[in-house]
PDB file of N, CA and C in Angstrom:
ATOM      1  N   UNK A   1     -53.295  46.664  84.950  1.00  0.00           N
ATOM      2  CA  UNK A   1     -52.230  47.022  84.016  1.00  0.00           C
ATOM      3  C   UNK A   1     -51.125  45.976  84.087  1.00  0.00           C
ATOM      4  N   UNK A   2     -50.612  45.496  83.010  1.00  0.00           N
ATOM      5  CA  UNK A   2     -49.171  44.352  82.716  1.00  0.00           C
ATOM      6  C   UNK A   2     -48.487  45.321  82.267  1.00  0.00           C
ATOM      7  N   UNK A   3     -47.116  44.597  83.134  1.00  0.00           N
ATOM      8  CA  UNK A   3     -45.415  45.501  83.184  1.00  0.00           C
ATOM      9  C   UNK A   3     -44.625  44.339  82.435  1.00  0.00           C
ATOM     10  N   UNK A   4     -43.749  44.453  82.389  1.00  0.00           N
ATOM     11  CA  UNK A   4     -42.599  44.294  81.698  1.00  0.00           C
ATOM     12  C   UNK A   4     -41.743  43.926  83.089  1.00  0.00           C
ATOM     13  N   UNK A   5     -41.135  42.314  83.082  1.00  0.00           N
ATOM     14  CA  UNK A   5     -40.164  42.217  84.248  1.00  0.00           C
ATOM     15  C   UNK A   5     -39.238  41.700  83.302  1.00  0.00           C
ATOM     16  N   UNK A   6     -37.768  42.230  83.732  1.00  0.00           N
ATOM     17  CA  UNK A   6     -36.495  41.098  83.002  1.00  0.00           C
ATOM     18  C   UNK A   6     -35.746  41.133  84.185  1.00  0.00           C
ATOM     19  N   UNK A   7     -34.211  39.984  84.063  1.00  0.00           N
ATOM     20  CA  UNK A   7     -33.324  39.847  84.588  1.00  0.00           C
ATOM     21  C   UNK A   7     -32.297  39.829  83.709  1.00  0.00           C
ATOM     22  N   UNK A   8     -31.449  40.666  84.143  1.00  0.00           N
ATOM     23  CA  UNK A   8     -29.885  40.376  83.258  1.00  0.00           C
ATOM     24  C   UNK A   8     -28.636  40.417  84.307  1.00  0.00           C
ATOM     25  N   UNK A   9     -27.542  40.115  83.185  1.00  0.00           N
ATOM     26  CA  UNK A   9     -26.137  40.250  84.295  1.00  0.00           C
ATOM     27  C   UNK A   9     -25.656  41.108  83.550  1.00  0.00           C
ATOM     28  N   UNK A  10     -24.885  42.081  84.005  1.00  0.00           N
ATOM     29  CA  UNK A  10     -24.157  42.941  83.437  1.00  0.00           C
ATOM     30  C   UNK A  10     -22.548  42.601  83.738  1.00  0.00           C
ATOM     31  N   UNK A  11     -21.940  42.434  82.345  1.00  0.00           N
ATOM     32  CA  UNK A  11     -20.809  42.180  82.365  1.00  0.00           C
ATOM     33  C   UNK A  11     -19.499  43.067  82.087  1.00  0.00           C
ATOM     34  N   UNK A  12     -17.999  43.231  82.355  1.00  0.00           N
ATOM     35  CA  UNK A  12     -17.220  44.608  82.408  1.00  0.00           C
ATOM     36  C   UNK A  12     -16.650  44.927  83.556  1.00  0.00           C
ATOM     37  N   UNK A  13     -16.716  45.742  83.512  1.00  0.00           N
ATOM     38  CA  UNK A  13     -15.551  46.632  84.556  1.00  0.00           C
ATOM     39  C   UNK A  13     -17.197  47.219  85.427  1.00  0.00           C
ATOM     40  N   UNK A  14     -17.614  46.863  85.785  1.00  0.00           N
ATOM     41  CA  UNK A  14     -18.719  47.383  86.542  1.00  0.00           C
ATOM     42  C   UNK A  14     -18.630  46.919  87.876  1.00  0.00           C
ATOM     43  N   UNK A  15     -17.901  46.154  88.740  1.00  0.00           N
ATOM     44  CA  UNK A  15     -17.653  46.197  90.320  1.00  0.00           C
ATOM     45  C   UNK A  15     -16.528  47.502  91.048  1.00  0.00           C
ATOM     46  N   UNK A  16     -17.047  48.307  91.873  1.00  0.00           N
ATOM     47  CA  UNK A  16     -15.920  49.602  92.389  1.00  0.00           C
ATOM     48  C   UNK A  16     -15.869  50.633  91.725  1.00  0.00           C
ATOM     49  N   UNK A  17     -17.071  51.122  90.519  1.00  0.00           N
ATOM     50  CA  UNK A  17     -17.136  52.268  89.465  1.00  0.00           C
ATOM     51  C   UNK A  17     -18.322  52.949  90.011  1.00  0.00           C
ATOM     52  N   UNK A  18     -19.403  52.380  90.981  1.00  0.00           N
ATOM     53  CA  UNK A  18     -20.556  52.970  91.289  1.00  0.00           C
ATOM     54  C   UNK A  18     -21.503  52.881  90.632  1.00  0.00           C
ATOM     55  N   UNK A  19     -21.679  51.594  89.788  1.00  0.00           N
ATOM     56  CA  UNK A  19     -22.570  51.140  88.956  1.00  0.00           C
ATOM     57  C   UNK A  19     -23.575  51.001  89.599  1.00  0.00           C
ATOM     58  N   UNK A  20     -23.847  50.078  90.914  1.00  0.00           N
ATOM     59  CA  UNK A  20     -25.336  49.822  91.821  1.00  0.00           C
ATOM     60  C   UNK A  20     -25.964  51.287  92.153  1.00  0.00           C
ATOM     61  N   UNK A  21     -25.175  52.096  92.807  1.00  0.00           N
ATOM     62  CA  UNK A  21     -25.569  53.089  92.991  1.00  0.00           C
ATOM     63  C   UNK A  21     -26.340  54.003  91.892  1.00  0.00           C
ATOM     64  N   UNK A  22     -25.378  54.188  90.972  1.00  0.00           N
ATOM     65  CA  UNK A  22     -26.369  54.472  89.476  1.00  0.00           C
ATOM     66  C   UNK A  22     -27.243  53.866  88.943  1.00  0.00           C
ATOM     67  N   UNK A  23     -27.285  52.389  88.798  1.00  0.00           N
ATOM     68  CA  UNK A  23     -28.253  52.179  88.452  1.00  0.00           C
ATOM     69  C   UNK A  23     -29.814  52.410  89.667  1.00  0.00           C
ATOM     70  N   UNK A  24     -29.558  52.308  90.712  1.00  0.00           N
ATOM     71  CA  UNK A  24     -30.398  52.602  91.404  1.00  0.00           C
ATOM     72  C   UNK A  24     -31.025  54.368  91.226  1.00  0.00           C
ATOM     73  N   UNK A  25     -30.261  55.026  90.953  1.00  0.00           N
ATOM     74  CA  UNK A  25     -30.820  56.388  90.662  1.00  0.00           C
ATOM     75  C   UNK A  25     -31.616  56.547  89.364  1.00  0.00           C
ATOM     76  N   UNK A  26     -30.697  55.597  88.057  1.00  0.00           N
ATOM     77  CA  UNK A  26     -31.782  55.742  87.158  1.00  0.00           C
ATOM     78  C   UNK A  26     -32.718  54.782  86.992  1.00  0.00           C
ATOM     79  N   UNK A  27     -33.001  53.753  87.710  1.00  0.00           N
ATOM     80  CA  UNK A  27     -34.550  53.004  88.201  1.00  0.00           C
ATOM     81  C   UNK A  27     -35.333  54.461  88.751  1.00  0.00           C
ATOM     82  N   UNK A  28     -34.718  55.221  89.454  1.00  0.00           N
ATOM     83  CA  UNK A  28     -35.634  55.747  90.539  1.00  0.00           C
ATOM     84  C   UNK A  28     -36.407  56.656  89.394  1.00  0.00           C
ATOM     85  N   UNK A  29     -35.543  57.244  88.808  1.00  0.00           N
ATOM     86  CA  UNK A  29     -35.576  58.691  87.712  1.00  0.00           C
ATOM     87  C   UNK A  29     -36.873  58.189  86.434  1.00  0.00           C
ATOM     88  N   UNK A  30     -36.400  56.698  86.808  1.00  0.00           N
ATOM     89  CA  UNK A  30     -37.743  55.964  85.532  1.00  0.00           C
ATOM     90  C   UNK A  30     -38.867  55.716  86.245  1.00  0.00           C
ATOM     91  N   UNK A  31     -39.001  55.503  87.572  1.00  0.00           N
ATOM     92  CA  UNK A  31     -40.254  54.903  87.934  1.00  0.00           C
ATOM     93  C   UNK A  31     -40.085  53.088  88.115  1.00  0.00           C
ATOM     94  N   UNK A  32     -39.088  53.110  87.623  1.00  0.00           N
ATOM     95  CA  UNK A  32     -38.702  51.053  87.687  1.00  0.00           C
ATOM     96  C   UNK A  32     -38.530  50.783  89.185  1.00  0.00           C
ATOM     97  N   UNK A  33     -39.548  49.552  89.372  1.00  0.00           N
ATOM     98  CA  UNK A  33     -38.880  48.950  90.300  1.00  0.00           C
ATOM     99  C   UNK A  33     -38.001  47.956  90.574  1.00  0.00           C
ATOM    100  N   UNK A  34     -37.547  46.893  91.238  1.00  0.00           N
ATOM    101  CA  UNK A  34     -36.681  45.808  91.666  1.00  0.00           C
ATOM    102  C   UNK A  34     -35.457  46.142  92.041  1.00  0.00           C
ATOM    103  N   UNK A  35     -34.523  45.358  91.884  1.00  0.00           N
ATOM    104  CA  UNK A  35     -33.464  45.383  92.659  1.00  0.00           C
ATOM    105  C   UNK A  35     -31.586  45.293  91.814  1.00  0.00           C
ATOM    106  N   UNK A  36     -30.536  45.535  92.349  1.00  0.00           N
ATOM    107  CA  UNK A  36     -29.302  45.238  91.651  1.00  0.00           C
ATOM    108  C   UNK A  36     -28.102  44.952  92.625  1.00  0.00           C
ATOM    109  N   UNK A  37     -27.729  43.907  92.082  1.00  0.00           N
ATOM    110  CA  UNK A  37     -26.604  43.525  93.710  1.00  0.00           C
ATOM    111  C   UNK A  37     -25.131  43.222  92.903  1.00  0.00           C
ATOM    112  N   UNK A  38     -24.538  43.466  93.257  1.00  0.00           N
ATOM    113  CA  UNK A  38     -22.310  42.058  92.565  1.00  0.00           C
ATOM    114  C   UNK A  38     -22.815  41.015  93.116  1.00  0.00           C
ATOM    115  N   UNK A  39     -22.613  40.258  92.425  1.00  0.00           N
ATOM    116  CA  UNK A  39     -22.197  39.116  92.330  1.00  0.00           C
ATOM    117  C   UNK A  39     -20.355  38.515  92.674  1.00  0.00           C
ATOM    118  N   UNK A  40     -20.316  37.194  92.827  1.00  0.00           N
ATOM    119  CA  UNK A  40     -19.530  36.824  93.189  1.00  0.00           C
ATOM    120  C   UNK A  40     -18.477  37.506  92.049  1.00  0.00           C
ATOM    121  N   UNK A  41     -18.560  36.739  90.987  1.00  0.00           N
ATOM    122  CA  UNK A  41     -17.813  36.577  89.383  1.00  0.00           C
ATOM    123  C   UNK A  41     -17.546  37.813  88.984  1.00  0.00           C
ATOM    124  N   UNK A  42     -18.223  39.032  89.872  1.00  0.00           N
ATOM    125  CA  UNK A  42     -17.725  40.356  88.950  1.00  0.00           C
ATOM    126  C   UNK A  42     -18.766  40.869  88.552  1.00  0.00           C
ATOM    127  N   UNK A  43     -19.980  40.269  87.950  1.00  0.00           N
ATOM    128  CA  UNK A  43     -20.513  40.850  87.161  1.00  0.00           C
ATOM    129  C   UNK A  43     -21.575  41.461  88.274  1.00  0.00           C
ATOM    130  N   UNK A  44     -22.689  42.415  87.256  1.00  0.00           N
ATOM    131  CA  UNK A  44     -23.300  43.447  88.399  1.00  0.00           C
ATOM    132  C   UNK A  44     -25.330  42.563  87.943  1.00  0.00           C
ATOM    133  N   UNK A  45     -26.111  42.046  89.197  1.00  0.00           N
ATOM    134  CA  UNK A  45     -27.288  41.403  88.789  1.00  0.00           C
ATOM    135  C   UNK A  45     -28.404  42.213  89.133  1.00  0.00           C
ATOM    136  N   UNK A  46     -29.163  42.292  87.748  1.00  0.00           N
ATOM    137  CA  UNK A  46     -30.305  43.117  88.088  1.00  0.00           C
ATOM    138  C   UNK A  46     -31.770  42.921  87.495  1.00  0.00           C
ATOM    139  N   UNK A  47     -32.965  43.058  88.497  1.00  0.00           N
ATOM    140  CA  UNK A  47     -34.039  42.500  88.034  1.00  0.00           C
ATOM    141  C   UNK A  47     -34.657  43.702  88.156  1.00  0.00           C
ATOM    142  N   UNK A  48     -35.768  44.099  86.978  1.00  0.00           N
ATOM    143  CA  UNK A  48     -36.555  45.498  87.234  1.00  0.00           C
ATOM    144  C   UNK A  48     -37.998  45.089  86.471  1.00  0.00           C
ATOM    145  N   UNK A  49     -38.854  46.147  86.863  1.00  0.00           N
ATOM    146  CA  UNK A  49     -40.147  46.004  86.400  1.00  0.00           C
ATOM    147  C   UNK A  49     -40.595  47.114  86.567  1.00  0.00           C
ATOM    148  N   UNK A  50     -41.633  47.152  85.214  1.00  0.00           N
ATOM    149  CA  UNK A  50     -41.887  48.714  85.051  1.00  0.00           C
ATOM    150  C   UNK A  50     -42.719  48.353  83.185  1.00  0.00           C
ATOM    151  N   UNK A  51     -42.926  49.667  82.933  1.00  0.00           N
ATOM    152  CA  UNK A  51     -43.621  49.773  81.601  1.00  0.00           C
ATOM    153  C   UNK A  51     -42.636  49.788  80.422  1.00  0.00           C
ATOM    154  N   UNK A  52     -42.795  48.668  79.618  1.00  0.00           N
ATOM    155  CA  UNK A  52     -42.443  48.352  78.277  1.00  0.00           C
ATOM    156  C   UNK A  52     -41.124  49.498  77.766  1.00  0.00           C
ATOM    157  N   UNK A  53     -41.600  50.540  77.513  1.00  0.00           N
ATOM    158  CA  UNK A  53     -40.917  51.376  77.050  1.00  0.00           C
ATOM    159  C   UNK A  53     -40.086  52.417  78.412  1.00  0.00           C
ATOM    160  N   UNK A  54     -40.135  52.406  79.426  1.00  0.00           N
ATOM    161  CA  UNK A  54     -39.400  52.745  80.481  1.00  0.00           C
ATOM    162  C   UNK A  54     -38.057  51.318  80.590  1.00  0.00           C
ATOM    163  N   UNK A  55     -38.384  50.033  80.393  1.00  0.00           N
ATOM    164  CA  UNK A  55     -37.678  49.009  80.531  1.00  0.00           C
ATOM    165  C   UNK A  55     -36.679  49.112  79.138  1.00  0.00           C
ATOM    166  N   UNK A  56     -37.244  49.483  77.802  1.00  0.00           N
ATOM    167  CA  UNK A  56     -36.343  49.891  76.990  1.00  0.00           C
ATOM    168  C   UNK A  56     -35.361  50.554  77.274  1.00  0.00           C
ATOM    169  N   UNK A  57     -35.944  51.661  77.357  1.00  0.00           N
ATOM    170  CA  UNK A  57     -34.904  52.846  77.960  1.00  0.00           C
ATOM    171  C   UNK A  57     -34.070  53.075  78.940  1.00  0.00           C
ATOM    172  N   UNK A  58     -34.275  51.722  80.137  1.00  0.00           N
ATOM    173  CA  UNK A  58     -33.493  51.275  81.044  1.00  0.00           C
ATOM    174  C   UNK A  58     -32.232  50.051  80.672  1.00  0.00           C
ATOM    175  N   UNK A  59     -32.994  49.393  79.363  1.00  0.00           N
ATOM    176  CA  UNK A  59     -32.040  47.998  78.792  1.00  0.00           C
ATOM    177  C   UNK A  59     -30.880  48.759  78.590  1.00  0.00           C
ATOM    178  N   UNK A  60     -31.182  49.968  77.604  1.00  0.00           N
ATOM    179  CA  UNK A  60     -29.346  50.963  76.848  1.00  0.00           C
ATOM    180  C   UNK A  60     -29.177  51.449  77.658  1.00  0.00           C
ATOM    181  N   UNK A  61     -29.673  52.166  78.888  1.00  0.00           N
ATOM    182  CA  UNK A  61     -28.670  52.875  80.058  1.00  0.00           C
ATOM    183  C   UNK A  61     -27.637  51.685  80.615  1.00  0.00           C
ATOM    184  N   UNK A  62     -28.254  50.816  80.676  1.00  0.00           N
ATOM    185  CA  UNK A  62     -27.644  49.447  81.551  1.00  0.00           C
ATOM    186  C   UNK A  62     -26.288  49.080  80.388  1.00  0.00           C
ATOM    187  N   UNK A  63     -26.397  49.470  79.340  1.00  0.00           N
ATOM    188  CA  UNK A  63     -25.696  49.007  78.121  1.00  0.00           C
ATOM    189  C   UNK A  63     -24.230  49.641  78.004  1.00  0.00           C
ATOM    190  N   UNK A  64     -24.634  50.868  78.812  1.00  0.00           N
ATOM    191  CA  UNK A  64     -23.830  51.882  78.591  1.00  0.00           C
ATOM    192  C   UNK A  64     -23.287  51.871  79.979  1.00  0.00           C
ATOM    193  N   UNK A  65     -23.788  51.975  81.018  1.00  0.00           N
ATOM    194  CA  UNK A  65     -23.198  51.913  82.172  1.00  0.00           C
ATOM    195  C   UNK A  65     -22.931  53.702  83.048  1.00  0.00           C
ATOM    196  N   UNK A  66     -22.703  53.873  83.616  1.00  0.00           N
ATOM    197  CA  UNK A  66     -22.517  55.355  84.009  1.00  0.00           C
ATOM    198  C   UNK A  66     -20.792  55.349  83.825  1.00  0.00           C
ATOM    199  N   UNK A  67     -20.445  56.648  84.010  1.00  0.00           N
ATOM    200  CA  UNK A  67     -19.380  57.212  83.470  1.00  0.00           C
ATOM    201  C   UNK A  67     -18.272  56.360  84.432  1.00  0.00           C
ATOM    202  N   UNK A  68     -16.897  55.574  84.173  1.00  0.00           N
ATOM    203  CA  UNK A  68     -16.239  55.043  84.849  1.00  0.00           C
ATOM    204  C   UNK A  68     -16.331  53.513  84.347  1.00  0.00           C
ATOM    205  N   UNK A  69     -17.409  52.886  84.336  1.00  0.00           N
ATOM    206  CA  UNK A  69     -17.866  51.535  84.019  1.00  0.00           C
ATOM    207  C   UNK A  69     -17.471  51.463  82.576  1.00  0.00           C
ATOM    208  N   UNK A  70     -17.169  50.043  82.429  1.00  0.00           N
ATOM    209  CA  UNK A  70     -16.638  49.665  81.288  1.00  0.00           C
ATOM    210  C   UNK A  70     -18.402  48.411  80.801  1.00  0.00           C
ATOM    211  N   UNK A  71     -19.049  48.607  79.873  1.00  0.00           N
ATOM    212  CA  UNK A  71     -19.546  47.300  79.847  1.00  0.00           C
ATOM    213  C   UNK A  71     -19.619  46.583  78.618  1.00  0.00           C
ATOM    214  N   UNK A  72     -19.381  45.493  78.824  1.00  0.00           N
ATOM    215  CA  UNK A  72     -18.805  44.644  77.753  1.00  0.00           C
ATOM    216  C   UNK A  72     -20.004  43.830  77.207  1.00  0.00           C
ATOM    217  N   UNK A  73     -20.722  43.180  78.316  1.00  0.00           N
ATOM    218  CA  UNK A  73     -22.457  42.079  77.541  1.00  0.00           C
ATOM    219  C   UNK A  73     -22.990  43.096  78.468  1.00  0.00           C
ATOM    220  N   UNK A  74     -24.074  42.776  78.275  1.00  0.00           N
ATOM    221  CA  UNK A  74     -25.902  42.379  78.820  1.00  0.00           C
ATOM    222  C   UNK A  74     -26.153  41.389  78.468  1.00  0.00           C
ATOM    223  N   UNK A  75     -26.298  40.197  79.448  1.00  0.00           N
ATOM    224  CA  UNK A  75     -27.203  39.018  79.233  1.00  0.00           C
ATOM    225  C   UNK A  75     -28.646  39.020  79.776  1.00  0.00           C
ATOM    226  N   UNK A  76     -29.375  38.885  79.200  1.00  0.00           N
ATOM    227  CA  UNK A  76     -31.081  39.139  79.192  1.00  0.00           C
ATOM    228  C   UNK A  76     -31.495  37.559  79.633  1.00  0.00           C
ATOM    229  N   UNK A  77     -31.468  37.411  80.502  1.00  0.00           N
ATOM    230  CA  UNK A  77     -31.602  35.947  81.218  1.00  0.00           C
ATOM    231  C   UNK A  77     -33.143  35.741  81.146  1.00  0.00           C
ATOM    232  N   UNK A  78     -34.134  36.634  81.236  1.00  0.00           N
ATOM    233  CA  UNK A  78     -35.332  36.198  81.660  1.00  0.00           C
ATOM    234  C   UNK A  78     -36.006  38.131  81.258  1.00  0.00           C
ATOM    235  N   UNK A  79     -37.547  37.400  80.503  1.00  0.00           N
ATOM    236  CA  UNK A  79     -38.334  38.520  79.876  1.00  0.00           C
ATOM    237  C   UNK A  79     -39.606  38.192  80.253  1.00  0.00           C
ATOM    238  N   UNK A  80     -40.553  38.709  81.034  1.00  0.00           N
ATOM    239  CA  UNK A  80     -41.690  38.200  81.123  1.00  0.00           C
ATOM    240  C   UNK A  80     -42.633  39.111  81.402  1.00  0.00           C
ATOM    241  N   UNK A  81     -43.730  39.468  81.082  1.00  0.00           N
ATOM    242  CA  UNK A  81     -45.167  40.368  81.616  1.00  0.00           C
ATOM    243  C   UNK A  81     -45.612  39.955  83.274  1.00  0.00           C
ATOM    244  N   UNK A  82     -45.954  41.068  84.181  1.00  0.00           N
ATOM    245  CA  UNK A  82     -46.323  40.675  85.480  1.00  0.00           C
ATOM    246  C   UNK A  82     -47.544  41.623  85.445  1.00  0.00           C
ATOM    247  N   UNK A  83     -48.149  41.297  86.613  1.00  0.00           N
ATOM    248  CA  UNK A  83     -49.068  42.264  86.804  1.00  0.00           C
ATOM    249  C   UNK A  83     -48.952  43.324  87.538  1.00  0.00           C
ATOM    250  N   UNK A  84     -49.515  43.946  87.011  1.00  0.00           N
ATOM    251  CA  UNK A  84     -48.297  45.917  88.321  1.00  0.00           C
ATOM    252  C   UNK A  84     -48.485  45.472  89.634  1.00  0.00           C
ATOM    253  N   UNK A  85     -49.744  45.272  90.149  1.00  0.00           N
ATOM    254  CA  UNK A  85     -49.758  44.670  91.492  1.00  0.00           C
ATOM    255  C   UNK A  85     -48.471  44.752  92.438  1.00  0.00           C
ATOM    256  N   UNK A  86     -47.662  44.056  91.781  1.00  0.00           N
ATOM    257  CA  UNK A  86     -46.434  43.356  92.435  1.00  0.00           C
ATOM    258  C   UNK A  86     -45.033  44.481  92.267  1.00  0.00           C
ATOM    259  N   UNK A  87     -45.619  45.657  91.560  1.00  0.00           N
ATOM    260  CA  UNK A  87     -44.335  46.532  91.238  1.00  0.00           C
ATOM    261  C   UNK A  87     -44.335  47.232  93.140  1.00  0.00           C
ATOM    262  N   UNK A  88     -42.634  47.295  92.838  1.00  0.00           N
ATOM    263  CA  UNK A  88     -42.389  48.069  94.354  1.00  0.00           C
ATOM    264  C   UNK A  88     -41.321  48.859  93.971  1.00  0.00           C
ATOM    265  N   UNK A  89     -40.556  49.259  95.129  1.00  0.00           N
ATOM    266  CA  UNK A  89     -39.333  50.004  95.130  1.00  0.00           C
ATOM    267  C   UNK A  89     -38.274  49.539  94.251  1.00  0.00           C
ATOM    268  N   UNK A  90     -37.184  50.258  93.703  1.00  0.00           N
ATOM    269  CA  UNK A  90     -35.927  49.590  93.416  1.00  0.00           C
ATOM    270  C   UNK A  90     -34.733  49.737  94.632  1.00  0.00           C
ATOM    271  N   UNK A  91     -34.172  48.591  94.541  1.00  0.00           N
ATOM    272  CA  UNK A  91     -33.097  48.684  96.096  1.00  0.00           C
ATOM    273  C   UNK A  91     -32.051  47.895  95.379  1.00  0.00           C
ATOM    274  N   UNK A  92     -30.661  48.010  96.271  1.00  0.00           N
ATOM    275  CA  UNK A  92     -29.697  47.813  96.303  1.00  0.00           C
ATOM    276  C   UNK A  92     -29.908  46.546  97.474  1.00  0.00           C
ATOM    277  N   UNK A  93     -28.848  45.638  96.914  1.00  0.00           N
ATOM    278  CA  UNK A  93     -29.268  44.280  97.518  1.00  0.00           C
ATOM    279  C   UNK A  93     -27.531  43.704  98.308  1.00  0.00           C
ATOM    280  N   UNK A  94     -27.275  43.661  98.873  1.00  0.00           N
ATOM    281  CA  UNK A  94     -26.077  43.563 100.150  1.00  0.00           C
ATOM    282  C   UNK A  94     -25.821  41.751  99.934  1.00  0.00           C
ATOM    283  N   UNK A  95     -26.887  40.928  98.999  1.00  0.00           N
ATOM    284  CA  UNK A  95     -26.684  39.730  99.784  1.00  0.00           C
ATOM    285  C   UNK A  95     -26.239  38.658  98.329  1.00  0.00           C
TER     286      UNK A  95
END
């Protein structure tokens, strides 16, 4: 089976609102895996993988942000098909 991997930055008021944390709950709630960390600049970075239409439905949550977060872009840095093989957990990234 081929997944759906992207990377974006999320841009806004999204550092100190509990954005990582949320987004990590609704990866979990989808079945997505990869990861979401801050960045230096503010903005919040996140790579996920998962099925086509779970990754949709994860692009507008990300769009929207959870309650508190302000978000202003989504930059869609990178779109590519993987092979599930490689799907794992989603985590929160410290580094």
């Amino acid at each position: 089976m081929k997944v759906e991997e992207i990377h974006i930055f999320v841009r806004g008021c999204v550092q100190g609102v509990g954005f990582r944390y949320s987004t990590l709950r609704k990866a979990q709630s989808l079945g997505i895996g990869g990861w979401v960390r801050n960045t230096d600049d503010g903005k919040v970075e996140i790579t996920a993988h998962g099925e086509s239409t779970l990754i949709e439905t994860f692009l507008r949550w990300c769009n929207e942000g959870p309650r508190g977060a302000t978000v202003e872009a989504v930059e869609l840095v990178k779109r590519k098909t993987i092979e599930a093989s490689v799907l794992k957990s989603f985590e929160i990234r410290y580094d």
